[in-house]
C-alpha atoms as a PDB file:
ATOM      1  CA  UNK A   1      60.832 132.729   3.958  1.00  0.00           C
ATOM      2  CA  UNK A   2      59.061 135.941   4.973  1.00  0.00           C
ATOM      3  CA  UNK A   3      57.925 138.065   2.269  1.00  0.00           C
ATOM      4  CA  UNK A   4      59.306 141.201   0.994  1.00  0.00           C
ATOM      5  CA  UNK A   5      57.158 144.422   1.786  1.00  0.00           C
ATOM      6  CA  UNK A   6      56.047 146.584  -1.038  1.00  0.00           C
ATOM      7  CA  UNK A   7      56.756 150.069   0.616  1.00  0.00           C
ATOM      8  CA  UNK A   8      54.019 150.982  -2.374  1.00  0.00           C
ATOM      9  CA  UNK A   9      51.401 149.159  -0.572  1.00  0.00           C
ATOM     10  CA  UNK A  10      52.273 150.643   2.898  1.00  0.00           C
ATOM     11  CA  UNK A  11      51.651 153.949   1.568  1.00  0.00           C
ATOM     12  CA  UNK A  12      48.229 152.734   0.091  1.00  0.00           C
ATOM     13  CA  UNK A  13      47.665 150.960   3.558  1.00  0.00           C
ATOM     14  CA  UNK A  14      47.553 154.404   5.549  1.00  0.00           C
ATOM     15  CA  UNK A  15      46.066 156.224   3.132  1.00  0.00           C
ATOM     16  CA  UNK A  16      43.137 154.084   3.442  1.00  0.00           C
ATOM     17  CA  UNK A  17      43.876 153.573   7.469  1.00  0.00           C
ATOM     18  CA  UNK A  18      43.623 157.252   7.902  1.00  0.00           C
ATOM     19  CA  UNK A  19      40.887 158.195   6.090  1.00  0.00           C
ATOM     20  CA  UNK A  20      38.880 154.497   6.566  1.00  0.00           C
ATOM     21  CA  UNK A  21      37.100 155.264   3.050  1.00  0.00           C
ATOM     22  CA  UNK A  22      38.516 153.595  -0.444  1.00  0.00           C
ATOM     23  CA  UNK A  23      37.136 156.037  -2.503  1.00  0.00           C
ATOM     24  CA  UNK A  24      38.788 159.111  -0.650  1.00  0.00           C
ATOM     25  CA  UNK A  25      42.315 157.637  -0.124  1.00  0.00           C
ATOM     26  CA  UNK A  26      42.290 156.486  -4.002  1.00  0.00           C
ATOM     27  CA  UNK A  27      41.544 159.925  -5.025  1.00  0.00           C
ATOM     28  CA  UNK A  28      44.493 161.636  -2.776  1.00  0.00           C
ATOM     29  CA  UNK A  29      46.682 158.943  -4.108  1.00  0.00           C
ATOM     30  CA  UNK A  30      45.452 159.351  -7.855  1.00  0.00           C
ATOM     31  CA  UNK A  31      44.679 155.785  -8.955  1.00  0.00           C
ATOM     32  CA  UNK A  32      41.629 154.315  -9.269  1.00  0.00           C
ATOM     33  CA  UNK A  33      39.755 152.351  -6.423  1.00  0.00           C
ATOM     34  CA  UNK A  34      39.765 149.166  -7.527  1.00  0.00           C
ATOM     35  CA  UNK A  35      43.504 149.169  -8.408  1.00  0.00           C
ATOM     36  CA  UNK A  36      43.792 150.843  -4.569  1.00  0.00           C
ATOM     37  CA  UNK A  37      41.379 147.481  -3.396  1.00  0.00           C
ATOM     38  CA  UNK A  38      43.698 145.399  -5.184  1.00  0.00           C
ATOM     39  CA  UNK A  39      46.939 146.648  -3.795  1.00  0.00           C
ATOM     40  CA  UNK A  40      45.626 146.364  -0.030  1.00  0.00           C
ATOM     41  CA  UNK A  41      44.301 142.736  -0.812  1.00  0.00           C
ATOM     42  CA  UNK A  42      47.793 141.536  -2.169  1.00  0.00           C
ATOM     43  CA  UNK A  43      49.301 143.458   0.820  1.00  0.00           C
ATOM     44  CA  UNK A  44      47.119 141.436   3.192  1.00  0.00           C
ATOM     45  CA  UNK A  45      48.111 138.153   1.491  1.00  0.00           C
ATOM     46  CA  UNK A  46      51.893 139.164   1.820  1.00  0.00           C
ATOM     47  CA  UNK A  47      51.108 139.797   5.704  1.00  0.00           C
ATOM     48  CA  UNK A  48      49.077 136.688   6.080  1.00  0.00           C
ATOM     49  CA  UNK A  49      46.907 138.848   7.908  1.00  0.00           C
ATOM     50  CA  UNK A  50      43.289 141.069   7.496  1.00  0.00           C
ATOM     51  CA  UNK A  51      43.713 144.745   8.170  1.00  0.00           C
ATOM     52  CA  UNK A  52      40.396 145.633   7.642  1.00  0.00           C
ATOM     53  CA  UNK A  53      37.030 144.677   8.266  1.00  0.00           C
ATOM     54  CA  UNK A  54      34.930 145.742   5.396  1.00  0.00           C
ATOM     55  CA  UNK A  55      30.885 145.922   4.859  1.00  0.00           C
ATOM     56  CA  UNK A  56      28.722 147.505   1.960  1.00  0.00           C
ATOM     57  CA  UNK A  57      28.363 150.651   4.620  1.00  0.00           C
ATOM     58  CA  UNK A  58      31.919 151.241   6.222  1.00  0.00           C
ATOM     59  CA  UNK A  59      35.609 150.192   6.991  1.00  0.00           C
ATOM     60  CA  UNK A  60      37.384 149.625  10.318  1.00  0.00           C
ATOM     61  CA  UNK A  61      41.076 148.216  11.114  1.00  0.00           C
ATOM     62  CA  UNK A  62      41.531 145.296  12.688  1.00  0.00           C
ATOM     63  CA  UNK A  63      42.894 144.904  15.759  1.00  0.00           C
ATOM     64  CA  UNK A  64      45.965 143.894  13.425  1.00  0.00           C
ATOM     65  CA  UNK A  65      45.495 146.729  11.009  1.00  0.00           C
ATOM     66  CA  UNK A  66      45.620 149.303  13.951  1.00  0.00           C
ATOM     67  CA  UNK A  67      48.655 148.178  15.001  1.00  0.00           C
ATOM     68  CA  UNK A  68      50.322 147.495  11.632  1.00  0.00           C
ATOM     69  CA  UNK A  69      49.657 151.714  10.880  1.00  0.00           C
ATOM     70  CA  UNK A  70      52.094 152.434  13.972  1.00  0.00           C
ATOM     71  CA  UNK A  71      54.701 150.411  12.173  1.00  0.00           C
ATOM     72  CA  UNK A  72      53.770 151.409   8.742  1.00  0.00           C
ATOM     73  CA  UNK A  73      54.555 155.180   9.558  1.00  0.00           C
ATOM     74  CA  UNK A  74      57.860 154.209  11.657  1.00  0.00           C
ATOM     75  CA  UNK A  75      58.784 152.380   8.695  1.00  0.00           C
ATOM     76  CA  UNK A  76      57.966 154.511   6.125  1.00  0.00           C
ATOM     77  CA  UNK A  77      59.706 157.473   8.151  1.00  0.00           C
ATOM     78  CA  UNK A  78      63.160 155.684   8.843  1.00  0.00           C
ATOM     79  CA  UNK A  79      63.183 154.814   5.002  1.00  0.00           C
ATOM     80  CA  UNK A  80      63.045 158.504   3.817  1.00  0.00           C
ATOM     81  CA  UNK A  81      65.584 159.090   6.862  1.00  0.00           C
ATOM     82  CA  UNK A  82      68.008 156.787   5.227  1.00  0.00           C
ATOM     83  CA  UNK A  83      67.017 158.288   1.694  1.00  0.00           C
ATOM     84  CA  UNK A  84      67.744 162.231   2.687  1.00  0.00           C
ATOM     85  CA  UNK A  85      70.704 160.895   5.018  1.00  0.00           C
ATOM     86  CA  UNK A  86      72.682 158.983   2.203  1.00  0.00           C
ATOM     87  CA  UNK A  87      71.676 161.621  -0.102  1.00  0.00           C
ATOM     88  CA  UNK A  88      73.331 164.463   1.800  1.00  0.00           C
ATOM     89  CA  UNK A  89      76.331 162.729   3.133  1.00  0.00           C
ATOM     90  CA  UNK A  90      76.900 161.729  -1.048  1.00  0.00           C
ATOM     91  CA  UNK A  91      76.335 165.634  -1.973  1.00  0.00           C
ATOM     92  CA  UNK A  92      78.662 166.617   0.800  1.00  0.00           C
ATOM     93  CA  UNK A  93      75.662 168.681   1.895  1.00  0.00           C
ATOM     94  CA  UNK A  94      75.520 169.708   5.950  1.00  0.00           C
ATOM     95  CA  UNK A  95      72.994 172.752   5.891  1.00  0.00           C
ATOM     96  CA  UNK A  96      70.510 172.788   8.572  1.00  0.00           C
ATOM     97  CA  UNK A  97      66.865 172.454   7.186  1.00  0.00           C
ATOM     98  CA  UNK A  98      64.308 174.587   7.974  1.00  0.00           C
ATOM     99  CA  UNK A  99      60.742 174.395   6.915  1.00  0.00           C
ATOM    100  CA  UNK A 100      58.041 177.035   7.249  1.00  0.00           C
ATOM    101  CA  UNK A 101      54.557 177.775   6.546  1.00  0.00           C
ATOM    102  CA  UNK A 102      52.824 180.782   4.480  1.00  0.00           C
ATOM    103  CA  UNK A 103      52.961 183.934   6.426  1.00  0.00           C
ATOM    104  CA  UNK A 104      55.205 182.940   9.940  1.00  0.00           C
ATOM    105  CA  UNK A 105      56.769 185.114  11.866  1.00  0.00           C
ATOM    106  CA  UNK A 106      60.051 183.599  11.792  1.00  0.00           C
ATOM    107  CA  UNK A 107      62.535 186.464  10.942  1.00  0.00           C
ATOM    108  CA  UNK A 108      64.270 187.411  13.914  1.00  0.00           C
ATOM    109  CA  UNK A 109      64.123 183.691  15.175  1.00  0.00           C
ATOM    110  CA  UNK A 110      66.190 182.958  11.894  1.00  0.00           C
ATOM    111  CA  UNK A 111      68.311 185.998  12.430  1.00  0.00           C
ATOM    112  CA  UNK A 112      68.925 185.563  16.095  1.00  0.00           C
ATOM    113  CA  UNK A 113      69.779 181.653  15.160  1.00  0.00           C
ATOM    114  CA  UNK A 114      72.249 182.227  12.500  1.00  0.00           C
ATOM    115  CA  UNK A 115      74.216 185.118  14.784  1.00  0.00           C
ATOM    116  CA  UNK A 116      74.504 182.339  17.125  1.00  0.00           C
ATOM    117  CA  UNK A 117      75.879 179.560  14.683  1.00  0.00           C
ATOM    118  CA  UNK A 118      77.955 181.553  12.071  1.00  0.00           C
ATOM    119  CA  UNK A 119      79.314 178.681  10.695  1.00  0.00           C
ATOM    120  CA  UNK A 120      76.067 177.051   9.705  1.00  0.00           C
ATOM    121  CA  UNK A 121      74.351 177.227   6.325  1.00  0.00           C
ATOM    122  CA  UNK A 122      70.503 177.726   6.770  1.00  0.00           C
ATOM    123  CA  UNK A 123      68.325 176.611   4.079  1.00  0.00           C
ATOM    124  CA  UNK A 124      64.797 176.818   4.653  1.00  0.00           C
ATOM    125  CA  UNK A 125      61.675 174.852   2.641  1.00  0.00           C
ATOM    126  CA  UNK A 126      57.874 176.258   2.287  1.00  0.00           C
ATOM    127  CA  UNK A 127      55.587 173.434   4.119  1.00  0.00           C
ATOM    128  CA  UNK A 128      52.038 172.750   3.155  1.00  0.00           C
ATOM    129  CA  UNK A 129      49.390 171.794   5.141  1.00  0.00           C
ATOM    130  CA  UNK A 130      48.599 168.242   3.548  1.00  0.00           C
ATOM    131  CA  UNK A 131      52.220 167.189   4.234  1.00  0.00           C
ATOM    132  CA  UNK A 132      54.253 168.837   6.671  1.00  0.00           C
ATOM    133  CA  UNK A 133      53.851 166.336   9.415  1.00  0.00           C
ATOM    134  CA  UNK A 134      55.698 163.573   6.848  1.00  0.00           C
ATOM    135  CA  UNK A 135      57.959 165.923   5.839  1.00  0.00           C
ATOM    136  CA  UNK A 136      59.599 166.571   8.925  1.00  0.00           C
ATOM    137  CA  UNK A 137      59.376 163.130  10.467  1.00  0.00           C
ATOM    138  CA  UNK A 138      61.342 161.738   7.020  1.00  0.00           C
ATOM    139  CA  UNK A 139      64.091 163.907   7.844  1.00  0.00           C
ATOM    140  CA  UNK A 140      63.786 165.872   5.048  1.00  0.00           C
ATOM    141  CA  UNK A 141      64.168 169.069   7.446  1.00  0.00           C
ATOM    142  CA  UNK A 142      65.593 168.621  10.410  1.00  0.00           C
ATOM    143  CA  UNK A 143      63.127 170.944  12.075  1.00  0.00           C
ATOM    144  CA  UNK A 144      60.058 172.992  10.804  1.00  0.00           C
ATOM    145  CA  UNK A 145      57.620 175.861  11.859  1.00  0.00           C
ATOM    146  CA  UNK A 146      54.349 174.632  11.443  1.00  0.00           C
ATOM    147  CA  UNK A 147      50.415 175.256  12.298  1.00  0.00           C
ATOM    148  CA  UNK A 148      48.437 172.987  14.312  1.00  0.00           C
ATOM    149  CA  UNK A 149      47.081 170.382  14.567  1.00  0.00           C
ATOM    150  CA  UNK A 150      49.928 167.936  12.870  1.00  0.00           C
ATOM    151  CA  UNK A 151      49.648 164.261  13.128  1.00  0.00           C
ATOM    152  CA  UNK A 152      52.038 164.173  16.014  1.00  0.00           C
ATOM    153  CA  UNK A 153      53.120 160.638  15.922  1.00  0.00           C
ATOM    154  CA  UNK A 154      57.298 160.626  15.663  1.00  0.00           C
ATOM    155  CA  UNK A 155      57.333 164.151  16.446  1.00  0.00           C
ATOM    156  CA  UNK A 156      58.046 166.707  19.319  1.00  0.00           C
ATOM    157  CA  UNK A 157      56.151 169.908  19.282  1.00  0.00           C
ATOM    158  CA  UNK A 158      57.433 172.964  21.110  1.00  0.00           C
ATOM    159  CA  UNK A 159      54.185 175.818  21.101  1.00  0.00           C
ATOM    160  CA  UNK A 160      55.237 179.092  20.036  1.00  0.00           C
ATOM    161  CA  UNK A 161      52.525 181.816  19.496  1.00  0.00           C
ATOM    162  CA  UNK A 162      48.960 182.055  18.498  1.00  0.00           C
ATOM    163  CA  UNK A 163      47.232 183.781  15.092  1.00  0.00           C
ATOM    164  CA  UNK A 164      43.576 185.793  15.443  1.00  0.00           C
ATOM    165  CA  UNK A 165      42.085 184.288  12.403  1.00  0.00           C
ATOM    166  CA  UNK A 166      39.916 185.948   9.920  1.00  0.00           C
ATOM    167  CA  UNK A 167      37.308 185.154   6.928  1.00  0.00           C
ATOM    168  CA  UNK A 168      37.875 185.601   3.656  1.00  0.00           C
ATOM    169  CA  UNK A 169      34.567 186.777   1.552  1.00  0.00           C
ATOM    170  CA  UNK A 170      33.578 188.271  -1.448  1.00  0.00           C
ATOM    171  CA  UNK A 171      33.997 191.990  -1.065  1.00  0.00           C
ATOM    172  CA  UNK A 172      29.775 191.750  -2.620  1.00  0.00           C
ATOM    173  CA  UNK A 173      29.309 189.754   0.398  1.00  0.00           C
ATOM    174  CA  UNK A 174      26.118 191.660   3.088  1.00  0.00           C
ATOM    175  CA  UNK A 175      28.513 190.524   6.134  1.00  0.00           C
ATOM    176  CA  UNK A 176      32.089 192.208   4.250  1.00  0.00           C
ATOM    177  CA  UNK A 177      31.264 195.469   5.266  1.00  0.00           C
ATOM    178  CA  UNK A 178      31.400 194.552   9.575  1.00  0.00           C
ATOM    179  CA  UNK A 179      33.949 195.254  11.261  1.00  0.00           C
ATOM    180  CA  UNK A 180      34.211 191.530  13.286  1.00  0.00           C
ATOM    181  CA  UNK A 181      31.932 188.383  12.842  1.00  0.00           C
ATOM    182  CA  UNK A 182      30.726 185.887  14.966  1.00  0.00           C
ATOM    183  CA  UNK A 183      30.946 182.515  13.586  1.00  0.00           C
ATOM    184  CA  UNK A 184      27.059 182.062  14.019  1.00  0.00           C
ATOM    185  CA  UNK A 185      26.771 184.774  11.351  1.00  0.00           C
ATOM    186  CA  UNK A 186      28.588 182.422   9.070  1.00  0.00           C
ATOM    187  CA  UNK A 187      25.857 179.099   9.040  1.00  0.00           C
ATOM    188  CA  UNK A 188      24.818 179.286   5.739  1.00  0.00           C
ATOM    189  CA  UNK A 189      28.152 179.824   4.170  1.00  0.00           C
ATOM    190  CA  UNK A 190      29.981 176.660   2.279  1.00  0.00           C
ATOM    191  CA  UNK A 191      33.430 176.507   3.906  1.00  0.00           C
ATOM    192  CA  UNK A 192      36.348 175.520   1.619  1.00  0.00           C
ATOM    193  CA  UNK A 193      37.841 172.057   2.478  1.00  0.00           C
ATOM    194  CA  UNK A 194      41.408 171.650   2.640  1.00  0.00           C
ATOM    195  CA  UNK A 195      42.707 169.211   0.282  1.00  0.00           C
ATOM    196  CA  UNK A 196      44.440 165.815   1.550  1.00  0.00           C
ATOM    197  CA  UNK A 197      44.796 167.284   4.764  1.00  0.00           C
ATOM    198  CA  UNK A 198      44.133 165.336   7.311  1.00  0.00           C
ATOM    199  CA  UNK A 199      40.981 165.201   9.044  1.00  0.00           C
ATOM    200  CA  UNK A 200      42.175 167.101  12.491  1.00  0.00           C
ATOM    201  CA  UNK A 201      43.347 170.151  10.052  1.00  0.00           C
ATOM    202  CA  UNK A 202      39.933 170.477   8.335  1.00  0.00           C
ATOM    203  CA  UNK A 203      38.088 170.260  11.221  1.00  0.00           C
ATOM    204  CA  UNK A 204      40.276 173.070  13.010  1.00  0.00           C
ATOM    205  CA  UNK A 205      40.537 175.144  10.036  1.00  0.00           C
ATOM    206  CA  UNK A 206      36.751 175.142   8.602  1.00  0.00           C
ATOM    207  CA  UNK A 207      35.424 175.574  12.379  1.00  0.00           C
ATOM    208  CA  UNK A 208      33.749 172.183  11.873  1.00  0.00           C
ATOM    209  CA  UNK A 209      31.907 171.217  14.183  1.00  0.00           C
ATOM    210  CA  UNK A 210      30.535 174.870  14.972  1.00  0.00           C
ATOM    211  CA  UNK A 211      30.506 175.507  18.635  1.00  0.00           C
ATOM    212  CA  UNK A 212      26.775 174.404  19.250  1.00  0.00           C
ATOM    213  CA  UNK A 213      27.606 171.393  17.273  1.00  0.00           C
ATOM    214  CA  UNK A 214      26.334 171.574  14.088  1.00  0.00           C
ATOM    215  CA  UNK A 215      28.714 170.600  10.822  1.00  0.00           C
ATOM    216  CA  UNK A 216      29.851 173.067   8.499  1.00  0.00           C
ATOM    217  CA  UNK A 217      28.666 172.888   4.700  1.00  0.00           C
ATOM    218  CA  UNK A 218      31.524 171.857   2.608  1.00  0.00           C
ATOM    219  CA  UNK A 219      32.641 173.937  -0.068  1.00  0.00           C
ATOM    220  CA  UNK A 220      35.367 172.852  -2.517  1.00  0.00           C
ATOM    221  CA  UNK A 221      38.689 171.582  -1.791  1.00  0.00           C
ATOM    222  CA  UNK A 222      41.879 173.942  -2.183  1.00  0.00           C
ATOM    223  CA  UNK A 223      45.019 173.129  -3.106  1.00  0.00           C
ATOM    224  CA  UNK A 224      46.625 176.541  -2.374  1.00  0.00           C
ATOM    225  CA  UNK A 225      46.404 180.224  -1.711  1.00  0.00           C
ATOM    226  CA  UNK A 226      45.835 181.075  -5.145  1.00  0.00           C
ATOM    227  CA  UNK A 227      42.811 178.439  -5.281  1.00  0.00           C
ATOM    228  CA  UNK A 228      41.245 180.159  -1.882  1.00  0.00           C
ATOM    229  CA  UNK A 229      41.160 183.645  -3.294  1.00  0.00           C
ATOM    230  CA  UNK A 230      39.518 182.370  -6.568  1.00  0.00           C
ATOM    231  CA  UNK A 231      36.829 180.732  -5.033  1.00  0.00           C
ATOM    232  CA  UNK A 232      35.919 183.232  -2.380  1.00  0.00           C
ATOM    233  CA  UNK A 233      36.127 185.945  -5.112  1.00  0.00           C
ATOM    234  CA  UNK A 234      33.374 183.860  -7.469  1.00  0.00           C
ATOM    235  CA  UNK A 235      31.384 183.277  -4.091  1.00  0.00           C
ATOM    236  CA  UNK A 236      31.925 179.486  -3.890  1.00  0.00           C
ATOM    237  CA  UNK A 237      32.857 179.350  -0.197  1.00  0.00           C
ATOM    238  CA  UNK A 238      34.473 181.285   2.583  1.00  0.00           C
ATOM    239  CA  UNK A 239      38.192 180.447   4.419  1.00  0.00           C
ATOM    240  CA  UNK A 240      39.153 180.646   7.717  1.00  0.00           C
ATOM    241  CA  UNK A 241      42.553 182.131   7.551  1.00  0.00           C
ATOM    242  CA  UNK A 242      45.410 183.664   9.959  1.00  0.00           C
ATOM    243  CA  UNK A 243      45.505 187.376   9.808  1.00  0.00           C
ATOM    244  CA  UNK A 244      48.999 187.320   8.688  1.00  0.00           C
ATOM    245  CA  UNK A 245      48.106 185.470   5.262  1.00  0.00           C
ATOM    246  CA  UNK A 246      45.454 187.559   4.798  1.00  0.00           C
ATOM    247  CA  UNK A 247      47.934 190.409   4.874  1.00  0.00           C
ATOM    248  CA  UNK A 248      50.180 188.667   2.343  1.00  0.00           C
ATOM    249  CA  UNK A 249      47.200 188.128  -0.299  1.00  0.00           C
ATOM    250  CA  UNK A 250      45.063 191.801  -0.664  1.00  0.00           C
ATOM    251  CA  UNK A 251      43.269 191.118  -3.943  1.00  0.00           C
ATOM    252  CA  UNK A 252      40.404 192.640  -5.285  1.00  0.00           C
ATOM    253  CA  UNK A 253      36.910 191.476  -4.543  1.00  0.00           C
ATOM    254  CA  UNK A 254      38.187 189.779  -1.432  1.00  0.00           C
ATOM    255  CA  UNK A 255      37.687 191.496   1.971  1.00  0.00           C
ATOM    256  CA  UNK A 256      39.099 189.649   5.287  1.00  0.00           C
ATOM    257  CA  UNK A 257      37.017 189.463   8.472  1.00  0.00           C
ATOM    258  CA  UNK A 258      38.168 189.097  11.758  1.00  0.00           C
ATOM    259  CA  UNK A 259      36.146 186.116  13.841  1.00  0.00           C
ATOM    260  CA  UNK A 260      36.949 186.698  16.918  1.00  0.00           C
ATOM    261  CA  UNK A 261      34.982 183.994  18.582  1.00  0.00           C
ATOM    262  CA  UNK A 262      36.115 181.175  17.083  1.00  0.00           C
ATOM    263  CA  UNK A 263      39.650 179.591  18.736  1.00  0.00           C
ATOM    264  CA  UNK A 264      43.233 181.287  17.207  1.00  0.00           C
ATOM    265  CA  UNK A 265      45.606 179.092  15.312  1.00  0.00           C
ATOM    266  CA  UNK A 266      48.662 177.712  17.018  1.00  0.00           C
ATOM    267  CA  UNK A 267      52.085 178.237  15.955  1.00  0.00           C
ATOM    268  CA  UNK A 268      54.912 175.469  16.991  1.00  0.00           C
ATOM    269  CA  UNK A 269      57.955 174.212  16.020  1.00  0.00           C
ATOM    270  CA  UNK A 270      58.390 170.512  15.207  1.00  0.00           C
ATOM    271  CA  UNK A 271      61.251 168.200  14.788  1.00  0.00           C
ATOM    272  CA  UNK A 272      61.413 164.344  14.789  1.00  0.00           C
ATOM    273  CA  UNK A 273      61.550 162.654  17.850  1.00  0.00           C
ATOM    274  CA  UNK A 274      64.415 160.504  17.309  1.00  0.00           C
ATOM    275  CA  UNK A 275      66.432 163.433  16.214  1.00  0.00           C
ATOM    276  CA  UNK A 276      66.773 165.808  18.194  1.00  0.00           C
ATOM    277  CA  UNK A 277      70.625 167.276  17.418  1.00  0.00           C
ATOM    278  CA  UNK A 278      72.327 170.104  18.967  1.00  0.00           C
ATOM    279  CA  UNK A 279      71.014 172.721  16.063  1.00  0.00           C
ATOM    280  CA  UNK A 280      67.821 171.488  16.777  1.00  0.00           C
ATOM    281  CA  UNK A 281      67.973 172.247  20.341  1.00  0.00           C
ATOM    282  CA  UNK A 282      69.701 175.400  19.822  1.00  0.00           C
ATOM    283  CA  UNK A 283      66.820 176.932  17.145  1.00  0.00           C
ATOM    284  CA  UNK A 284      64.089 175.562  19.895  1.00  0.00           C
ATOM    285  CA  UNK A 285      65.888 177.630  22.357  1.00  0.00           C
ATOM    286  CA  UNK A 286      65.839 180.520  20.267  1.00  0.00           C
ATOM    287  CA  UNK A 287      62.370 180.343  18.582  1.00  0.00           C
ATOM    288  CA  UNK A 288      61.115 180.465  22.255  1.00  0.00           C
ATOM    289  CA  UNK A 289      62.943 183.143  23.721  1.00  0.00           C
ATOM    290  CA  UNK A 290      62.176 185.350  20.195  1.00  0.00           C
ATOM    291  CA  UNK A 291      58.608 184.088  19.900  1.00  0.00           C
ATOM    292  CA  UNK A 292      57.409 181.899  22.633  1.00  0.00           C
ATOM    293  CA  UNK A 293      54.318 183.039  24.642  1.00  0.00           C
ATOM    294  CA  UNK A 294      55.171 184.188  28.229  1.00  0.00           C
ATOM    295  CA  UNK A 295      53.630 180.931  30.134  1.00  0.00           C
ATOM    296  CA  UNK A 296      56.341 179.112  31.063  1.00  0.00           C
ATOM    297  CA  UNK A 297      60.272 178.033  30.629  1.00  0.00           C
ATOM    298  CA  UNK A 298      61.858 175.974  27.686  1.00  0.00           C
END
């Protein structure tokens, strides 16, 4: 008989498989390490298979492990499909989902979407950076407005728009009184980290590597807005940040930089790729005629 799999231990499996560090995926899932080394061991024995190769100075998959994490996150997504599916269809519940990130431009896409579907109810959900890749391929909205980069597996992407990005520093800081940096003005500065995001979003977001290569010092990791403005204010690291939040948060002893050298965020809009309904397709249509860049036809 084949064993039952511990959807538990999947989640512990790419966790580990996407960071390839014990230490780090037991501290974004909040249990200890050995506990974590124990879970993956008993999940191995279940398999009857190694995912990893492990030495005293690093972790790799196997050839196995890399191609159990392509079936770990189709599993893992079609469960919370069937979760949010049942769920709905037992509440009686047909809105259209729509989840967003911190300072989009999405008004008159949402306005020009609804006119078009009167009979729909819209409901829309705030999306964070260290989870708005699972939360749309789950289901949980049927489409969302996001900022790149997004671990794209199970996912279409249609690019919208870009953001000029600015730094946030310490309105004490000698560079807060320019009017525009260059991101070689920045070396020395400790750049805060963005927590449990995933690699590709830190290394966009803190400009790491720096264009001539070198690696950014790491500041502390964030968990929010809030968290960003406290520890640029007490001088514990700068943020790279679109101009758009900036203009939501004015607080004092933070000024906002532009940096104009450095590459501008990307907007898109995501929605699973198995899922693609007629509401999706008819808010893609929209969002690019109201906010796509003028490069090409949807």
């Amino acid at each position: 008989m084949e064993p039952d799999i511990d959807l538990r231990k999947v989640r512990y499996f790419l966790a580990v498989a996407e960071r390839l560090h014990f230490g780090q995926a037991a501290e974004a899932l909040h249990i200890t390490q050995p506990a974590l080394s124990r879970q993956i061991q008993q999940l191995e024995r279940d398999l009857g298979v190694d995912l990893f190769a492990r030495s005293s100075r690093e972790v790799a998959l196997t050839p196995a492990g890399e191609q159990f994490v392509d079936f770990s996150r189709q599993l893992l997504a079609l469960t919370q499909t069937a979760l949010e599916t049942v769920r709905r269809t037992a509440a009686g519940n047909d809105a259209f989902r729509v989840g967003f990130m911190l300072g989009m431009d999405i008004e008159a896409t949402l306005r020009a979407f609804t006119a078009s579907r009167p009979g729909i109810s819209v409901l829309l959900e705030r999306l964070r950076w260290w989870g708005h890749g699972e939360v749309i391929r789950s289901g949980h909205v049927d489409a969302g407005f996001v900022r790149l980069p997004i671990a794209e597996d199970g996912l279409e992407l249609l690019p919208l728009y870009t953001e000029p990005l600015n730094v946030a520093l310490p309105s004490n800081h000698p560079l807060a009184t320019r009017t525009e940096l260059a991101i070689a003005d920045l070396t020395a500065e400790p750049v805060l980290r963005y927590a449990d995001a995933i690699p590709a979003w830190n290394a966009f977001w803190c400009a790491d590597p720096r264009p001539d290569g070198t690696q950014a010092h790491p500041g502390p990791a964030v968990h929010d807005m809030e968290e960003i403005v406290e520890y640029v204010r007490t001088g514990r690291g700068v943020a790279f940040l679109p101009q758009a939040v900036c203009a939501m948060f004015p607080r004092p002893g933070i000024t906002y930089v532009p940096v104009p050298d450095i590459p501008p965020g990307q907007v898109a809009l995501a929605w699973p790729a198995n899922r693609r309904t007629p509401l999706v397709n008819a808010l893609a249509q929209v969002a690019h005629r109201t906010l796509g860049q003028a490069n090409g036809e949807y």
